[in-house]
PDB file of N, CA and C in Angstrom:
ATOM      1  N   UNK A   1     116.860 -16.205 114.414  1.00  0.00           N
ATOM      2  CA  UNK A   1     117.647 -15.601 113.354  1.00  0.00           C
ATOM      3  C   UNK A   1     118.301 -16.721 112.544  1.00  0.00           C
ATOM      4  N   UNK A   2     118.499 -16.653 111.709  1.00  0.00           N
ATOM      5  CA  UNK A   2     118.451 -17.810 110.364  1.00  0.00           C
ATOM      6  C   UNK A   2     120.403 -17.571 110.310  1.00  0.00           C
ATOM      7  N   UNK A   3     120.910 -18.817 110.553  1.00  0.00           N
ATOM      8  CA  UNK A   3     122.222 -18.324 110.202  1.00  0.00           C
ATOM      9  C   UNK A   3     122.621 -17.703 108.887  1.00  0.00           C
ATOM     10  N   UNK A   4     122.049 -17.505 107.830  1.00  0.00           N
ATOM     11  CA  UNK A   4     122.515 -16.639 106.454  1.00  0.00           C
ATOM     12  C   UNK A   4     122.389 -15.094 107.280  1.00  0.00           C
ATOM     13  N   UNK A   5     121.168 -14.477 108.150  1.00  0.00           N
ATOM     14  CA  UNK A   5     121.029 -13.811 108.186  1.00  0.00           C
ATOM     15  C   UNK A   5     122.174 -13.023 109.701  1.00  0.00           C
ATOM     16  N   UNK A   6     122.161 -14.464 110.209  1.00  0.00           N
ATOM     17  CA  UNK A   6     123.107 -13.923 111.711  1.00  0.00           C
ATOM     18  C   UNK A   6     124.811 -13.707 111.037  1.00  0.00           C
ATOM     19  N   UNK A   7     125.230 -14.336 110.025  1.00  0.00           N
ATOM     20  CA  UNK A   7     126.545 -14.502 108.719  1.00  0.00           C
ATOM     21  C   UNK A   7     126.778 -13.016 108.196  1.00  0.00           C
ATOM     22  N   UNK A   8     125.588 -12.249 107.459  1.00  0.00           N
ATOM     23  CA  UNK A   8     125.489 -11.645 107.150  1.00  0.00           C
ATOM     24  C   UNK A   8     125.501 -10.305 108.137  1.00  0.00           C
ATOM     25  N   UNK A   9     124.981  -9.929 109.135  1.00  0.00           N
ATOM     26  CA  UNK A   9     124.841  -8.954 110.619  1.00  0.00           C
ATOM     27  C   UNK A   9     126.670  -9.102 110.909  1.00  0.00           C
ATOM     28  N   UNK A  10     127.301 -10.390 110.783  1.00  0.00           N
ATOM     29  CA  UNK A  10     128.694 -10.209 111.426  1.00  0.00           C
ATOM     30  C   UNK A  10     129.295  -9.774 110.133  1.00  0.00           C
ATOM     31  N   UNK A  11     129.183  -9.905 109.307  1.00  0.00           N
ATOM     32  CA  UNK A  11     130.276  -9.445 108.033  1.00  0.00           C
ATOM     33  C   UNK A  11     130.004  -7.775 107.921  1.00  0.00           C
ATOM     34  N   UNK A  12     128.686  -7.414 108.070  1.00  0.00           N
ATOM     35  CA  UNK A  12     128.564  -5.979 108.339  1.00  0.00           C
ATOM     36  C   UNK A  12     129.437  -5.531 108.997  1.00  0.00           C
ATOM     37  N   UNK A  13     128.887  -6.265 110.490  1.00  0.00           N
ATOM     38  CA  UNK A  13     129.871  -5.647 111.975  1.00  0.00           C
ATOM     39  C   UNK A  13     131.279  -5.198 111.698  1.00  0.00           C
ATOM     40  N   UNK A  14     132.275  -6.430 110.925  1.00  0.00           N
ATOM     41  CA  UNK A  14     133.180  -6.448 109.840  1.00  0.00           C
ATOM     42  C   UNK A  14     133.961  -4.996 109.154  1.00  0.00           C
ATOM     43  N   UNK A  15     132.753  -5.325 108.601  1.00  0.00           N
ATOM     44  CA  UNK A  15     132.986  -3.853 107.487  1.00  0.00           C
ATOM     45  C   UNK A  15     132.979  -2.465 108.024  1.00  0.00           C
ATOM     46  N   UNK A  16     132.664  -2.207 109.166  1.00  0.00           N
ATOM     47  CA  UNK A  16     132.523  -1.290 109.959  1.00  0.00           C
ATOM     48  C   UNK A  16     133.765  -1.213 110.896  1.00  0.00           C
ATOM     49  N   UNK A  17     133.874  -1.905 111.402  1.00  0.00           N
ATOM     50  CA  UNK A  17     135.281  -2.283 111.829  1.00  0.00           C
ATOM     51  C   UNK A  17     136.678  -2.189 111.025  1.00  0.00           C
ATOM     52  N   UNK A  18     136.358  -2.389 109.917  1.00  0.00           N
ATOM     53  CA  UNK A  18     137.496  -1.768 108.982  1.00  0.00           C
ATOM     54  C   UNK A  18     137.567  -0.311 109.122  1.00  0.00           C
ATOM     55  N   UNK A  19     136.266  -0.154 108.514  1.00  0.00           N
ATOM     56  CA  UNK A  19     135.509   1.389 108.142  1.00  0.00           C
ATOM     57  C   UNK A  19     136.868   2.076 109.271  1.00  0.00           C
ATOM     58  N   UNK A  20     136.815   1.573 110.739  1.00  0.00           N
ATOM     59  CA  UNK A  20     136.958   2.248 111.538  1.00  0.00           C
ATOM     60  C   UNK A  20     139.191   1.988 111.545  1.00  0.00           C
ATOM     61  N   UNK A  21     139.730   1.136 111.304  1.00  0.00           N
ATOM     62  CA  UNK A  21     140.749   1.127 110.925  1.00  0.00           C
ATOM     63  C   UNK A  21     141.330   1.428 109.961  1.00  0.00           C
ATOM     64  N   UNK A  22     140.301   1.401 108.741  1.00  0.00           N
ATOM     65  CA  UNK A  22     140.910   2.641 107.487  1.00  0.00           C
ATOM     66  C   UNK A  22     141.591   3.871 107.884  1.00  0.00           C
ATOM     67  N   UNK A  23     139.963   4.019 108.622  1.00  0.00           N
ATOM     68  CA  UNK A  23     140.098   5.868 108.962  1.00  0.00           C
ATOM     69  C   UNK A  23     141.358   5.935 110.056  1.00  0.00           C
ATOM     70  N   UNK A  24     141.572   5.056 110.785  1.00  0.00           N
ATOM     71  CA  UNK A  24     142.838   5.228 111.693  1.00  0.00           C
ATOM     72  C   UNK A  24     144.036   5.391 111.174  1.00  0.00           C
ATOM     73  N   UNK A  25     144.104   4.266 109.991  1.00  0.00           N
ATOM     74  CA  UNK A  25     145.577   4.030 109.124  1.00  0.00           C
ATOM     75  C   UNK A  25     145.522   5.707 108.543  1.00  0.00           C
ATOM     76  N   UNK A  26     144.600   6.465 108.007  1.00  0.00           N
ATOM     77  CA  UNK A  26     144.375   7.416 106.970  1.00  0.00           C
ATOM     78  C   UNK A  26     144.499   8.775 108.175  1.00  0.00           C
ATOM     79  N   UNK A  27     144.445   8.853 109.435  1.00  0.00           N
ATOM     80  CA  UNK A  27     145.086   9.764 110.561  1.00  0.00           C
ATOM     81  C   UNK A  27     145.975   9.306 110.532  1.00  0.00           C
ATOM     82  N   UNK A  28     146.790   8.581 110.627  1.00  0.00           N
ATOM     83  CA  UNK A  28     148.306   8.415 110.915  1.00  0.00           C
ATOM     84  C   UNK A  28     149.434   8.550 109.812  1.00  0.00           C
ATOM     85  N   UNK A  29     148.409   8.389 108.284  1.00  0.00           N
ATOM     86  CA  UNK A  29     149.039   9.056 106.949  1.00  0.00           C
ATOM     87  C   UNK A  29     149.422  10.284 107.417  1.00  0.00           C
ATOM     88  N   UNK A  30     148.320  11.056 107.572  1.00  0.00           N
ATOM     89  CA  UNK A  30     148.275  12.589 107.715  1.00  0.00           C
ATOM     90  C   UNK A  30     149.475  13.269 108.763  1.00  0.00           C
ATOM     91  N   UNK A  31     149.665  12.499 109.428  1.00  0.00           N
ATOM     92  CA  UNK A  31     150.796  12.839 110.494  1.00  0.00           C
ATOM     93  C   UNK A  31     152.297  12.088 110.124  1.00  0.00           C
ATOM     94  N   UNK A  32     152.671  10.933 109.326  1.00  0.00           N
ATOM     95  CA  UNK A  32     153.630  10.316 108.723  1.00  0.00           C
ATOM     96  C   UNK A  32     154.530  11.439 108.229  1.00  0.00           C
ATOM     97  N   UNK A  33     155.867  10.799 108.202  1.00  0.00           N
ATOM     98  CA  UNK A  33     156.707  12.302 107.128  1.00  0.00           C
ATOM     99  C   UNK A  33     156.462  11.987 105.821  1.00  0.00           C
ATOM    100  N   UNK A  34     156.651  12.619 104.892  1.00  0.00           N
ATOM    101  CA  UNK A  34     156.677  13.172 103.373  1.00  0.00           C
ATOM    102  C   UNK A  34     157.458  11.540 102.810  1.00  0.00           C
ATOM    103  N   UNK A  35     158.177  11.262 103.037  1.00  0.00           N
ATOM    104  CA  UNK A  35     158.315   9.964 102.398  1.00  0.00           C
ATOM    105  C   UNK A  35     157.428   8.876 102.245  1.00  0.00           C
ATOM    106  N   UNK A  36     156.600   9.016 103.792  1.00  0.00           N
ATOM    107  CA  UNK A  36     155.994   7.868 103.790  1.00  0.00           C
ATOM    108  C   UNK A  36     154.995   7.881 103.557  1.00  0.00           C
ATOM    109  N   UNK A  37     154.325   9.004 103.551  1.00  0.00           N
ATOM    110  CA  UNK A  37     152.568   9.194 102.731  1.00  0.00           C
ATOM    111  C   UNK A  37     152.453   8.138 101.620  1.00  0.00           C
ATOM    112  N   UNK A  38     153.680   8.563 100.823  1.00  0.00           N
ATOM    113  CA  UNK A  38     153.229   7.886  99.091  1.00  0.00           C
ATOM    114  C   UNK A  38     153.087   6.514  99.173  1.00  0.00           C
ATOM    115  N   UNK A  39     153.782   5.470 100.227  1.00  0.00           N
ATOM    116  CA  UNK A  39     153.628   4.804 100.694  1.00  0.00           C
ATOM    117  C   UNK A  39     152.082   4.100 101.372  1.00  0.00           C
ATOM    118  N   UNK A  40     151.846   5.354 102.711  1.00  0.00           N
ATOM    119  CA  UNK A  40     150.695   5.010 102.633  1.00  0.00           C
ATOM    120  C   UNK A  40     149.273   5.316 102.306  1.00  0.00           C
ATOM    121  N   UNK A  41     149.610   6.331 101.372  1.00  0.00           N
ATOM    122  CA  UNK A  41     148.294   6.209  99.980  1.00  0.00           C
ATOM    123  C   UNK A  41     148.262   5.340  99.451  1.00  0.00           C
ATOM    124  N   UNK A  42     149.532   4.038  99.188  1.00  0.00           N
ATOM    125  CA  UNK A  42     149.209   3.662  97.845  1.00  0.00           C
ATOM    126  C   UNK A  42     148.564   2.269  98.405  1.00  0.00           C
ATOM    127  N   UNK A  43     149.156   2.043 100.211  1.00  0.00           N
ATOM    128  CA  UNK A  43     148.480   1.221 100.655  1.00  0.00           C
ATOM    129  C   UNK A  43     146.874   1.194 101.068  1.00  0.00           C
ATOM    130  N   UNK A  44     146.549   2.529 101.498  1.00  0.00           N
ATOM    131  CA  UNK A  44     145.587   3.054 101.809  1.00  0.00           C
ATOM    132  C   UNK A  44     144.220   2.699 100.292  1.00  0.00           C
ATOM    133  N   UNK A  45     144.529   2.678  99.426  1.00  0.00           N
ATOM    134  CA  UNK A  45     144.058   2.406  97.796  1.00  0.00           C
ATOM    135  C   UNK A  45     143.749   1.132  97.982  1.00  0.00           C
ATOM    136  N   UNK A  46     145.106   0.670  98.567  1.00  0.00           N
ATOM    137  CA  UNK A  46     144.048  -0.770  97.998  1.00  0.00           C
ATOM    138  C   UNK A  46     143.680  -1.292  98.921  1.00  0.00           C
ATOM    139  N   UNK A  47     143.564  -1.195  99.993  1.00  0.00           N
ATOM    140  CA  UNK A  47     143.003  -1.410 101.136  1.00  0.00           C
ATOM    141  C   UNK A  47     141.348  -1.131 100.819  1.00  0.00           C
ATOM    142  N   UNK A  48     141.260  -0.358 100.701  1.00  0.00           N
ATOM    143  CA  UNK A  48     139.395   0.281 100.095  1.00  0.00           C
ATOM    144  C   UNK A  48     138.992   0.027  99.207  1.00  0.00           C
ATOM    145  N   UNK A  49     140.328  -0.750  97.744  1.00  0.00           N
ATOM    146  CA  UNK A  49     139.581  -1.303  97.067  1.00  0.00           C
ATOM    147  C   UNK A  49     138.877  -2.762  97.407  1.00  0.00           C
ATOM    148  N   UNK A  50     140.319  -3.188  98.032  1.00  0.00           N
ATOM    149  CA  UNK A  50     139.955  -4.972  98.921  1.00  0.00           C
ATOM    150  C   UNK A  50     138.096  -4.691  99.820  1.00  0.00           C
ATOM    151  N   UNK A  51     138.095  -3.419 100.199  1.00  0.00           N
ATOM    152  CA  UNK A  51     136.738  -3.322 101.002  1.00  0.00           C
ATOM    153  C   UNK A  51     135.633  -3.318 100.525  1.00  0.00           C
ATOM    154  N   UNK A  52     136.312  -2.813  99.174  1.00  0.00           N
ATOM    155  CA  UNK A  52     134.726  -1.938  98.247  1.00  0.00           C
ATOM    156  C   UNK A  52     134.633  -3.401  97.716  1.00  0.00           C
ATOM    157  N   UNK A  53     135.687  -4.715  97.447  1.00  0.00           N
ATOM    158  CA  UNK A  53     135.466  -6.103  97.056  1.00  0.00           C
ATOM    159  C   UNK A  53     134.856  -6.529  98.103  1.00  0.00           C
ATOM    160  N   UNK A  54     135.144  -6.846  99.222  1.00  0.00           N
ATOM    161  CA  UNK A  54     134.119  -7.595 100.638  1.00  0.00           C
ATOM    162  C   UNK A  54     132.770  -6.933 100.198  1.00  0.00           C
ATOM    163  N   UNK A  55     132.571  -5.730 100.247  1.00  0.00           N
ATOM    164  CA  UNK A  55     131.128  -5.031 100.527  1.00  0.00           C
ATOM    165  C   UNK A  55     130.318  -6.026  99.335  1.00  0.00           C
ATOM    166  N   UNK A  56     131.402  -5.369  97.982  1.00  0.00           N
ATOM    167  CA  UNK A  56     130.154  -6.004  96.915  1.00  0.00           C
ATOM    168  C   UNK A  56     130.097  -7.745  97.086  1.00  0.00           C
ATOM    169  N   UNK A  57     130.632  -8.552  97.824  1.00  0.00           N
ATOM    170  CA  UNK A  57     130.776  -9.966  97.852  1.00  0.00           C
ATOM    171  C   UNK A  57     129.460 -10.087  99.171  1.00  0.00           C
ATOM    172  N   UNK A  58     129.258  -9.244 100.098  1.00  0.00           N
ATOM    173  CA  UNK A  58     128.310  -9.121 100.861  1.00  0.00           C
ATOM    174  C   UNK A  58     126.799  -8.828 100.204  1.00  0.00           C
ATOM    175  N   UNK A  59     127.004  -7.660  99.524  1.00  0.00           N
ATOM    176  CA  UNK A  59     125.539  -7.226  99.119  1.00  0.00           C
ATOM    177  C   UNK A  59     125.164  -8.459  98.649  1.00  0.00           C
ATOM    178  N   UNK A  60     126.202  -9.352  97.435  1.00  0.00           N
ATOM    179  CA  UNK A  60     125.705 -10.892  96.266  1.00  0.00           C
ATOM    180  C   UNK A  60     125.415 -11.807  97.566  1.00  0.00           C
ATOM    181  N   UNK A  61     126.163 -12.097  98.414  1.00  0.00           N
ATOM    182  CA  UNK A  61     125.613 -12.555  99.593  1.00  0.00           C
ATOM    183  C   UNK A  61     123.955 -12.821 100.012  1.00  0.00           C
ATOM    184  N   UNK A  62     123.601 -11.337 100.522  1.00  0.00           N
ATOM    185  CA  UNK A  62     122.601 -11.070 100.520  1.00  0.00           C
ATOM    186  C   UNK A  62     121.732 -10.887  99.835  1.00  0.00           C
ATOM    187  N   UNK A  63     121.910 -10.888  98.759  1.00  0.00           N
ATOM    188  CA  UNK A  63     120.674 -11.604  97.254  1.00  0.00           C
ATOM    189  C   UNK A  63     120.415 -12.712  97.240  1.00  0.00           C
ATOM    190  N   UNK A  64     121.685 -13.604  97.740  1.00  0.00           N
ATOM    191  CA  UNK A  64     121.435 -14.864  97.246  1.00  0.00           C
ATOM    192  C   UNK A  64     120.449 -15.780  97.881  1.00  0.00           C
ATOM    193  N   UNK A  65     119.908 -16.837  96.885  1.00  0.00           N
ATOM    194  CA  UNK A  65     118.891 -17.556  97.713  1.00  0.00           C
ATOM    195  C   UNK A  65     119.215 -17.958  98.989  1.00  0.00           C
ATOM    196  N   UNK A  66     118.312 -18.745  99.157  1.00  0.00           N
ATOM    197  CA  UNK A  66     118.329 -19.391 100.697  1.00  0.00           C
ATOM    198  C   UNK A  66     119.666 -20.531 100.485  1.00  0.00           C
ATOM    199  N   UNK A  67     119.731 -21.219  99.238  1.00  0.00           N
ATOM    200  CA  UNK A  67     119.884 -22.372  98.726  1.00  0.00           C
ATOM    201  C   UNK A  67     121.359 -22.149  98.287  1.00  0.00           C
ATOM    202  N   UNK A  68     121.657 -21.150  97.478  1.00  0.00           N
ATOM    203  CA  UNK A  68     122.690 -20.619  96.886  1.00  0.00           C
ATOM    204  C   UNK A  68     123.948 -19.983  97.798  1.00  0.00           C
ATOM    205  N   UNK A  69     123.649 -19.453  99.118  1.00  0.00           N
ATOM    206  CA  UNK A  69     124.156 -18.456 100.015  1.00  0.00           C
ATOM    207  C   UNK A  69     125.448 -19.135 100.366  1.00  0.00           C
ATOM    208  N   UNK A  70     125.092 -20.410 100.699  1.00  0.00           N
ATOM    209  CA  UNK A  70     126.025 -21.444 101.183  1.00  0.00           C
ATOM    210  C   UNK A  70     127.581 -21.456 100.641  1.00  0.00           C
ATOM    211  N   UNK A  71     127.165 -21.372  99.348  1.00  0.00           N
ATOM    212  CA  UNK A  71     128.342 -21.607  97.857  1.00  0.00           C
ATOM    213  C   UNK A  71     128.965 -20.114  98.165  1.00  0.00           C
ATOM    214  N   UNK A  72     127.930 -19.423  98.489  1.00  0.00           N
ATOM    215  CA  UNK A  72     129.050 -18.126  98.276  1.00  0.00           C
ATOM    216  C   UNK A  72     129.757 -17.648  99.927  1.00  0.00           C
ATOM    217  N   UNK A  73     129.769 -17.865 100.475  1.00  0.00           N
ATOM    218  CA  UNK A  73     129.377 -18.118 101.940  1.00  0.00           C
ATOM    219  C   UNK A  73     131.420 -17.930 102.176  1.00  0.00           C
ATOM    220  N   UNK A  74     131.773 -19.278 101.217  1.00  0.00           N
ATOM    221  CA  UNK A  74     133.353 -19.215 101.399  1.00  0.00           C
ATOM    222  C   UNK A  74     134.054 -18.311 100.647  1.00  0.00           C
ATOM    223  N   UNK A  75     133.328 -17.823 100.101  1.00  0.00           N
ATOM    224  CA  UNK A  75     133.920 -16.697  99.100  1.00  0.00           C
ATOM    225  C   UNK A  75     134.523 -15.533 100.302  1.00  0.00           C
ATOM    226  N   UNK A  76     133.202 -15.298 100.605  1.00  0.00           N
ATOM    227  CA  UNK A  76     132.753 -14.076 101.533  1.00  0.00           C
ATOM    228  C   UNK A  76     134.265 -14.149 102.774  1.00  0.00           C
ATOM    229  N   UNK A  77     133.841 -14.874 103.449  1.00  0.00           N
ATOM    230  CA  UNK A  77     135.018 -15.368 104.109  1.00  0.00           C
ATOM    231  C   UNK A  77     136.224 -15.444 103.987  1.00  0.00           C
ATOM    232  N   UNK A  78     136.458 -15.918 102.420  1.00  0.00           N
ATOM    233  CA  UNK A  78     137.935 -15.916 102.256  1.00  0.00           C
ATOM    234  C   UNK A  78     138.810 -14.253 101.979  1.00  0.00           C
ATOM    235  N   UNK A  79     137.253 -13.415 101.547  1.00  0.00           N
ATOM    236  CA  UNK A  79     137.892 -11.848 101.499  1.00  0.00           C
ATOM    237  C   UNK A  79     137.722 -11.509 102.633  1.00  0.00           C
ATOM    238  N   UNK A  80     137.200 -11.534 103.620  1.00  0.00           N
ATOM    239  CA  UNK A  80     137.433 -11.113 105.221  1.00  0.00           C
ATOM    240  C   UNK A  80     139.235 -11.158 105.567  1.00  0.00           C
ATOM    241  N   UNK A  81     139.092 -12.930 105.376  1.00  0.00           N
ATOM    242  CA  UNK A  81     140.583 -13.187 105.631  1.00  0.00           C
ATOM    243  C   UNK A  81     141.568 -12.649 105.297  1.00  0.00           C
ATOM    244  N   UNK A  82     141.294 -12.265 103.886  1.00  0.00           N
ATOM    245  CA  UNK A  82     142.698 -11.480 103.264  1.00  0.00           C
ATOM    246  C   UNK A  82     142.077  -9.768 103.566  1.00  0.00           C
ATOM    247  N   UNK A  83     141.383  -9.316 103.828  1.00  0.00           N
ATOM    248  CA  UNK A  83     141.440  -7.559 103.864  1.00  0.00           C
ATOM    249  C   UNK A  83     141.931  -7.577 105.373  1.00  0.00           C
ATOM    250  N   UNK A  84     141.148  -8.496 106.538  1.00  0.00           N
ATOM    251  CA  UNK A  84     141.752  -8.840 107.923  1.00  0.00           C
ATOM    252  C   UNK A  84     143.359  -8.439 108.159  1.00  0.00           C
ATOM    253  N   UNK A  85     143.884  -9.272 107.282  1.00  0.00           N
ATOM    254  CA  UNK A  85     145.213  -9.835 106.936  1.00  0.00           C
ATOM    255  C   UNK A  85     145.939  -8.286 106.202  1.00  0.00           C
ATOM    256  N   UNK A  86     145.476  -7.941 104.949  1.00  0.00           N
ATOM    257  CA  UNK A  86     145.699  -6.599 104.984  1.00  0.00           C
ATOM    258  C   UNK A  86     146.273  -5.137 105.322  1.00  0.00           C
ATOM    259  N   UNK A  87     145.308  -5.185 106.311  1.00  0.00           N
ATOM    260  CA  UNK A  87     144.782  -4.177 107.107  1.00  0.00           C
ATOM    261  C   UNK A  87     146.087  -4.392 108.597  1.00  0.00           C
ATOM    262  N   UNK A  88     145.984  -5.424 109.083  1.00  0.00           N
ATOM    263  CA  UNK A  88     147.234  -5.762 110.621  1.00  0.00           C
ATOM    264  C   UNK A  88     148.345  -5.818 109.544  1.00  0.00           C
ATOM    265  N   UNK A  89     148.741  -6.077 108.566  1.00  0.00           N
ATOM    266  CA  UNK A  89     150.279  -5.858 107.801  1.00  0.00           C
ATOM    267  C   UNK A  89     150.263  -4.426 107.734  1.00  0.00           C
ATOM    268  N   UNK A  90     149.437  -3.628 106.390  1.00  0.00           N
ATOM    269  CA  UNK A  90     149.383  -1.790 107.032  1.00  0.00           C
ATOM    270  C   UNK A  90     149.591  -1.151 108.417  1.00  0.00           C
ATOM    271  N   UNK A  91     148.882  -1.502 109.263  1.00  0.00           N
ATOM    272  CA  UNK A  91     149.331  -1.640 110.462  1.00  0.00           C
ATOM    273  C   UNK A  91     150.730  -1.157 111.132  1.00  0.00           C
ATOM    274  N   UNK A  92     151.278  -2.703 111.401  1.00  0.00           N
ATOM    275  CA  UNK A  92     152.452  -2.958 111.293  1.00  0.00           C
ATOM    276  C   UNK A  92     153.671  -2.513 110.707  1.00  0.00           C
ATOM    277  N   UNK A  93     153.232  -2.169 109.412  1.00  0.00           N
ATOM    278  CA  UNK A  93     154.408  -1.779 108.369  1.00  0.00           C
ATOM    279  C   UNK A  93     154.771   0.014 108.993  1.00  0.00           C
ATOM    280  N   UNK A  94     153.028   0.085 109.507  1.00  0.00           N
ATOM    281  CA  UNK A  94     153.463   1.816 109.466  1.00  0.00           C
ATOM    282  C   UNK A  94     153.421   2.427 111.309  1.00  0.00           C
ATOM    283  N   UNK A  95     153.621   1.384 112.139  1.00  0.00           N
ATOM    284  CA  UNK A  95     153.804   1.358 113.014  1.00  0.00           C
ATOM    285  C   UNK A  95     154.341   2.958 113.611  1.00  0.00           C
ATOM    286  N   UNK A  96     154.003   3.338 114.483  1.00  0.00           N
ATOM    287  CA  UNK A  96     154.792   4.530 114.930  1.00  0.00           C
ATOM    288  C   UNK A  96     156.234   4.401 115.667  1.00  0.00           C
TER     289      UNK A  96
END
């Protein structure tokens, strides 16, 4: 397995793994009191937008040449870091 392609299999894994802490943060909206929904909708927003940014930084990823992948490679990474980062502050903030 070609590391672009083994890079690419973990950033999926990734995204799925959010997938799966979105949906957690977005049950625990649903049960939050009335103050704090608006709160965490508005976190919940951009949380999926930060995702729907990783995904499309993945798909360009995976276009990219053999040659090119490299350059984008830290991109990719550096939005992991910050939706990662994100996602454990939401978390946290809305702690039970």
């Amino acid at each position: 397995m070609s590391s672009k392609h083994a890079f690419v299999e973990q950033l999926k894994s990734r995204l799925d793994e959010w997938d799966d802490d979105l949906a957690q943060l977005e049950a625990q909206m649903h049960e939050a009191e009335e103050e704090l929904k608006i709160a965490f909708e508005e976190r919940l927003a951009l949380l999926r937008q930060q995702r729907g940014e990783a995904a499309a930084k993945l798909e360009h990823l995976q276009q990219a040449a053999d040659e090119a992948w490299e350059d984008l490679k830290e991109g990719a990474e550096s939005a992991w870091v910050s939706i990662r980062a994100a996602i454990d502050k939401a978390r946290q903030e809305f702690k039970d």
